[in-house]
N, C-alpha and C. Protein backbone atom coordinates (compact mmCIF):
# COMPACT_ATOMS: atom_id res chain seq x y z
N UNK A 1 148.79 72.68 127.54
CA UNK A 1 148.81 73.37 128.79
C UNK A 1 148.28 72.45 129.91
N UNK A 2 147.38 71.61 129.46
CA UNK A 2 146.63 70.62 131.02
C UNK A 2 147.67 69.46 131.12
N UNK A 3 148.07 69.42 129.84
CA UNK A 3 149.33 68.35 130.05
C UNK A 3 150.27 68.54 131.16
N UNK A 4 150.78 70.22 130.95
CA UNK A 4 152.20 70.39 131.86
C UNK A 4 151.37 70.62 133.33
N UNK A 5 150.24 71.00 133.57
CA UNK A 5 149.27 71.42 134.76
C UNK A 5 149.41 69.63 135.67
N UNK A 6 148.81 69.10 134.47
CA UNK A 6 148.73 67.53 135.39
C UNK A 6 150.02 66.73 135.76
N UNK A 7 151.10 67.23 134.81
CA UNK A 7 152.49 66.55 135.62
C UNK A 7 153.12 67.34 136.77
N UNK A 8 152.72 68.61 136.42
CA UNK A 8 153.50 69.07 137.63
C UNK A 8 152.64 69.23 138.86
N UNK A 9 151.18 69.06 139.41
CA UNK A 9 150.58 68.23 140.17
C UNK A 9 151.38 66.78 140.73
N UNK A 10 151.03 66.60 139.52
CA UNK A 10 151.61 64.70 139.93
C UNK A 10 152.42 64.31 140.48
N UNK A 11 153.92 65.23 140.44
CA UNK A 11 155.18 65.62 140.60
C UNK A 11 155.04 65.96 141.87
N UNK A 12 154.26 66.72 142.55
CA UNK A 12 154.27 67.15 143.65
C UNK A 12 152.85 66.58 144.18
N UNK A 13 152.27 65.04 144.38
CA UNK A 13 151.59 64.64 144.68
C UNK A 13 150.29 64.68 145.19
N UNK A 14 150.00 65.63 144.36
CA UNK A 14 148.56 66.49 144.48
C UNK A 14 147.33 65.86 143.94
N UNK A 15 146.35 65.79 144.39
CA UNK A 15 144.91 65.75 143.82
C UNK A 15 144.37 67.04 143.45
N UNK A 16 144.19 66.77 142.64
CA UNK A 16 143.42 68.30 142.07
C UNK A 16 142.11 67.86 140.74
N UNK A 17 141.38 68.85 140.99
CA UNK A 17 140.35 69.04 139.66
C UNK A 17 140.20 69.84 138.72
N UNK A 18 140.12 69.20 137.57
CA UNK A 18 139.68 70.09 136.68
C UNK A 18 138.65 69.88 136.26
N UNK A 19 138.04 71.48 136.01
CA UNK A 19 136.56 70.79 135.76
C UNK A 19 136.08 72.07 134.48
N UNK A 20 135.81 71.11 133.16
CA UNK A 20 135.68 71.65 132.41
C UNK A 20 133.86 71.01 131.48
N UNK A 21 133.26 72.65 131.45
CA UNK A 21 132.00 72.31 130.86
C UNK A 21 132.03 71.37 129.49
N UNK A 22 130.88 70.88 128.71
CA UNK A 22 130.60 69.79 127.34
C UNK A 22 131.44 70.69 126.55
N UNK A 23 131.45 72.00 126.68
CA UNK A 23 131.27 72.90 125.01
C UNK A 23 132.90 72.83 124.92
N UNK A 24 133.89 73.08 125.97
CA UNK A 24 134.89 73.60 126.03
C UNK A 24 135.50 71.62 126.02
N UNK A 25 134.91 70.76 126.34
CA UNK A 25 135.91 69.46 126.69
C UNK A 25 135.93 69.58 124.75
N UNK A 26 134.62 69.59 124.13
CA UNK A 26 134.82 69.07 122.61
C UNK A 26 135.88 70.32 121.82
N UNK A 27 135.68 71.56 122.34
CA UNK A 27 136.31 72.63 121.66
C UNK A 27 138.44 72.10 121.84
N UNK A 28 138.18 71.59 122.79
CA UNK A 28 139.96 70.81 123.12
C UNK A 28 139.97 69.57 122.13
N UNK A 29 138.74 69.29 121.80
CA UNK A 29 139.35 67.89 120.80
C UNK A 29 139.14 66.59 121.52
N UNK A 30 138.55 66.76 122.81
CA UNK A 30 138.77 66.37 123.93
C UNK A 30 140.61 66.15 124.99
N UNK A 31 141.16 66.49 124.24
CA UNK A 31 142.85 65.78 124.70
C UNK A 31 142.74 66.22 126.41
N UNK A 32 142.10 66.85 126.55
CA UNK A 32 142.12 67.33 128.07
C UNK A 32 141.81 66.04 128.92
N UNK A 33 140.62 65.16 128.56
CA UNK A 33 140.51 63.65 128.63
C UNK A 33 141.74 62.74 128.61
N UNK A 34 142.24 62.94 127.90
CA UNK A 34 143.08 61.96 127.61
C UNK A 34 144.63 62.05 128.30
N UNK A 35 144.94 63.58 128.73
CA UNK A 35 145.73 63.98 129.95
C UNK A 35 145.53 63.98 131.26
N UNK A 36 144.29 63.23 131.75
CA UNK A 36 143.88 63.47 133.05
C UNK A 36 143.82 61.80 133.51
N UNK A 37 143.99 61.27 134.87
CA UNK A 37 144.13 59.91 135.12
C UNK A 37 142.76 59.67 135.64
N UNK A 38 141.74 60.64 135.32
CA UNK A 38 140.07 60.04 135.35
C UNK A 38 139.31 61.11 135.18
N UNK A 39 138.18 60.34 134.43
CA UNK A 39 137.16 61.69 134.11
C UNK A 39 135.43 61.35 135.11
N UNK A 40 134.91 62.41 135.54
CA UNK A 40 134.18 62.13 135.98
C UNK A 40 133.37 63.07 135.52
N UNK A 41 131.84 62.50 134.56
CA UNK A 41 130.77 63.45 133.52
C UNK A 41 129.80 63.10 134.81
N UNK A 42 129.57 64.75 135.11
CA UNK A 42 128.00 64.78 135.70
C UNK A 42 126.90 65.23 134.83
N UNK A 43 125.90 64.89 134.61
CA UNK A 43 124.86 65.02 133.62
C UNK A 43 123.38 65.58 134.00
N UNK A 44 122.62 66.38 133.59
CA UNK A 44 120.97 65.83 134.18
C UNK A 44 120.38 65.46 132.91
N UNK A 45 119.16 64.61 133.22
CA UNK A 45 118.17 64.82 132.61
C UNK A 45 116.47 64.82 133.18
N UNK A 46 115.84 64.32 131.97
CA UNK A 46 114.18 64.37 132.54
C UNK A 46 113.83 63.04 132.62
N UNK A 47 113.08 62.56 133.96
CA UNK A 47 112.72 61.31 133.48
C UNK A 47 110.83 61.07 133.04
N UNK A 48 111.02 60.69 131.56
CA UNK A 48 109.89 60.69 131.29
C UNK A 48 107.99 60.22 132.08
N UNK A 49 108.42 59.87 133.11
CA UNK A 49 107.92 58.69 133.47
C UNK A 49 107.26 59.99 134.74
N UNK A 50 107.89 61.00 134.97
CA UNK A 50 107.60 61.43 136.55
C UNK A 50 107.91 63.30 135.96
N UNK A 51 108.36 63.51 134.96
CA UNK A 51 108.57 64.62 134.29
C UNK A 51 109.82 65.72 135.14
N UNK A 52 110.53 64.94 136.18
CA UNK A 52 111.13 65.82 137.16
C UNK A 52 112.67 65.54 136.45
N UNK A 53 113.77 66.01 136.82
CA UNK A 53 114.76 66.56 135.87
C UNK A 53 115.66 65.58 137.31
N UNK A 54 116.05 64.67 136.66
CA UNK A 54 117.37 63.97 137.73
C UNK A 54 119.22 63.96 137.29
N UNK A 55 119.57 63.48 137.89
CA UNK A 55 121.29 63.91 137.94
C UNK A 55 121.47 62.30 138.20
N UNK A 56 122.72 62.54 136.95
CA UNK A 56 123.61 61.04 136.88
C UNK A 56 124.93 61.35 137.14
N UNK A 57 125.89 60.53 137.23
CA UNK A 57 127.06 60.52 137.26
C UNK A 57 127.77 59.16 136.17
N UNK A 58 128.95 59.66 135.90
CA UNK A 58 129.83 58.57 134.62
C UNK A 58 131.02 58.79 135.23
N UNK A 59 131.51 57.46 135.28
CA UNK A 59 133.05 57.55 135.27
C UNK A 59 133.67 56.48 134.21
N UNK A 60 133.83 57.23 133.17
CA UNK A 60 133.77 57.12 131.80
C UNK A 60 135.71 56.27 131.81
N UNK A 61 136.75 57.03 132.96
CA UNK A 61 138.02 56.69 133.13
C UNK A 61 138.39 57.17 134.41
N UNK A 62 138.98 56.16 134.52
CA UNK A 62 139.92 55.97 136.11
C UNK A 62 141.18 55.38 136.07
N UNK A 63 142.31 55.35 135.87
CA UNK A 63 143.35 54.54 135.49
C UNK A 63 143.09 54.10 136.70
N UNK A 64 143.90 52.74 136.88
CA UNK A 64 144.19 51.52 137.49
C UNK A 64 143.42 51.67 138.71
N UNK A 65 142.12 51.49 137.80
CA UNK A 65 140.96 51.36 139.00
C UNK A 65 139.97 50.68 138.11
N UNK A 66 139.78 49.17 138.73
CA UNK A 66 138.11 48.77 137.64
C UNK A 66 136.90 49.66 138.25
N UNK A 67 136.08 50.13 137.17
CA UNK A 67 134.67 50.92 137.48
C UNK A 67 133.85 50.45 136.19
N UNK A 68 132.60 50.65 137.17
CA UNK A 68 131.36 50.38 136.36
C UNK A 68 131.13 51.56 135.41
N UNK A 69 130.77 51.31 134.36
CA UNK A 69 130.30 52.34 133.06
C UNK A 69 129.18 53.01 133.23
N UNK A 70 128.19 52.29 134.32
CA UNK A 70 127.19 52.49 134.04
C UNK A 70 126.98 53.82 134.86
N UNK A 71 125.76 54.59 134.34
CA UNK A 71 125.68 56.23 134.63
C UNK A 71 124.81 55.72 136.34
N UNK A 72 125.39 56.92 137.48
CA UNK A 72 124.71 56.47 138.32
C UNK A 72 123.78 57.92 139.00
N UNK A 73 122.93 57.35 139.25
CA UNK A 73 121.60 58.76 139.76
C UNK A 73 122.30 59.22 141.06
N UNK A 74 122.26 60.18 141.43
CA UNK A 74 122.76 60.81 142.36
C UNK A 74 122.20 62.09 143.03
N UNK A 75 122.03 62.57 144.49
CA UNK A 75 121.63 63.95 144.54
C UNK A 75 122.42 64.84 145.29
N UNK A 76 121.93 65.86 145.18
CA UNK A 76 122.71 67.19 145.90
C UNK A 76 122.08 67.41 147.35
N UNK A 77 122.43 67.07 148.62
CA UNK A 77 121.49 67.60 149.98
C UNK A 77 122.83 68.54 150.92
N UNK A 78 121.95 68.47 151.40
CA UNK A 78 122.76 69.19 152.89
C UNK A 78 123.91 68.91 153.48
N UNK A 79 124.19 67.53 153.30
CA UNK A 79 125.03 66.29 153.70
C UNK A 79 126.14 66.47 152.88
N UNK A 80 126.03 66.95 151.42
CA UNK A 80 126.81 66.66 150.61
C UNK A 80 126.08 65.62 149.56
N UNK A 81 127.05 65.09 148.59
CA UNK A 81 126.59 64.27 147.66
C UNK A 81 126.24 62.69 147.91
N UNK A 82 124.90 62.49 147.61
CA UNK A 82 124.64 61.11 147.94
C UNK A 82 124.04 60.61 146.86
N UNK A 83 124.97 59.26 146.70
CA UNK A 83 124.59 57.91 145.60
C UNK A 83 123.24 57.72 145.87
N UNK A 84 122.80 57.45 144.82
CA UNK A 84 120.91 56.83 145.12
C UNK A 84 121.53 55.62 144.93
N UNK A 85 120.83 54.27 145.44
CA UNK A 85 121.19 53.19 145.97
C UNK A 85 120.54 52.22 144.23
N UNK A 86 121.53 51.36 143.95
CA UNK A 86 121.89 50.88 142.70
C UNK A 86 121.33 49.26 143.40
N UNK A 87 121.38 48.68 141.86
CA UNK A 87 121.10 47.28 141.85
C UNK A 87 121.80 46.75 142.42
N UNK A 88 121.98 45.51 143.23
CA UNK A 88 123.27 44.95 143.88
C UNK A 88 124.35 43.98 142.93
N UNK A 89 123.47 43.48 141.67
CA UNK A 89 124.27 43.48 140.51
C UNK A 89 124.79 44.10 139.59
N UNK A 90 124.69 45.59 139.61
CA UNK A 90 125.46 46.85 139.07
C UNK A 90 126.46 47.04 139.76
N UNK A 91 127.08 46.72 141.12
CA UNK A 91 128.30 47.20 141.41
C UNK A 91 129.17 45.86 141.90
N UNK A 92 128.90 45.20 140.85
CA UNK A 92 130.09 43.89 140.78
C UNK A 92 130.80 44.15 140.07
C-alpha cells in the first residue's frame, strides 16, 4: 500500500510525509523504509551527564543526496525547529 501511495505522489510531483511510529515501522518488516526516497528517525533520550531528556535527529536515507549518519541534537522553540550547532568536522 505505501508502495502505490509513494508512486502516485511521485507521479504527480508531490512532497509528502509519512510518518510512522518504532512499533508500526518494525510491525511492516520495515519495507515502508525501503519504499520511501528518505527516512528521517527523530529520537529522545537522557543525557547522563545533566539528567535532562534531549532530541536527536538521523537521516539514516536520502537517495541521491550525500548525508552525514551521524544523529544530530536538535530543539523544538517558537521559531520552529532548530539544529544545535555541530562540530565543523561533522558536516563535511
Amino acid at each position: 500500500m505505501i508502495d502505490a501511495l509513494t508512486h502516485v505522489l511521485a507521479k504527480q510531483k508531490s512532497t509528502s510525509i509519512i510518518i510512522m511510529d518504532a512499533t508500526a515501522h518494525e510491525l511492516s518488516h520495515r519495507m515502508a523504509e525501503y519504499s520511501t526516497y528518505g527516512t528521517i528517525r527523530l529520537m529522545t533520550k537522557e543525557n547522563p551527564y545533566t539528567g535532562k531528556i534531549e532530541r536527536f535527529m538521523q537521516i539514516p536515507k536520502m537517495r541521491a543526496t550525500r548525508i552525514s549518519l551521524e544523529a544530530v541534537n536538535y530543539d523544538i522553540t517558537e521559531e520552529g525547529i532548530k539544529l544545535l550547532s555541530r562540530k565543523k568536522e561533522d558536516l563535511s
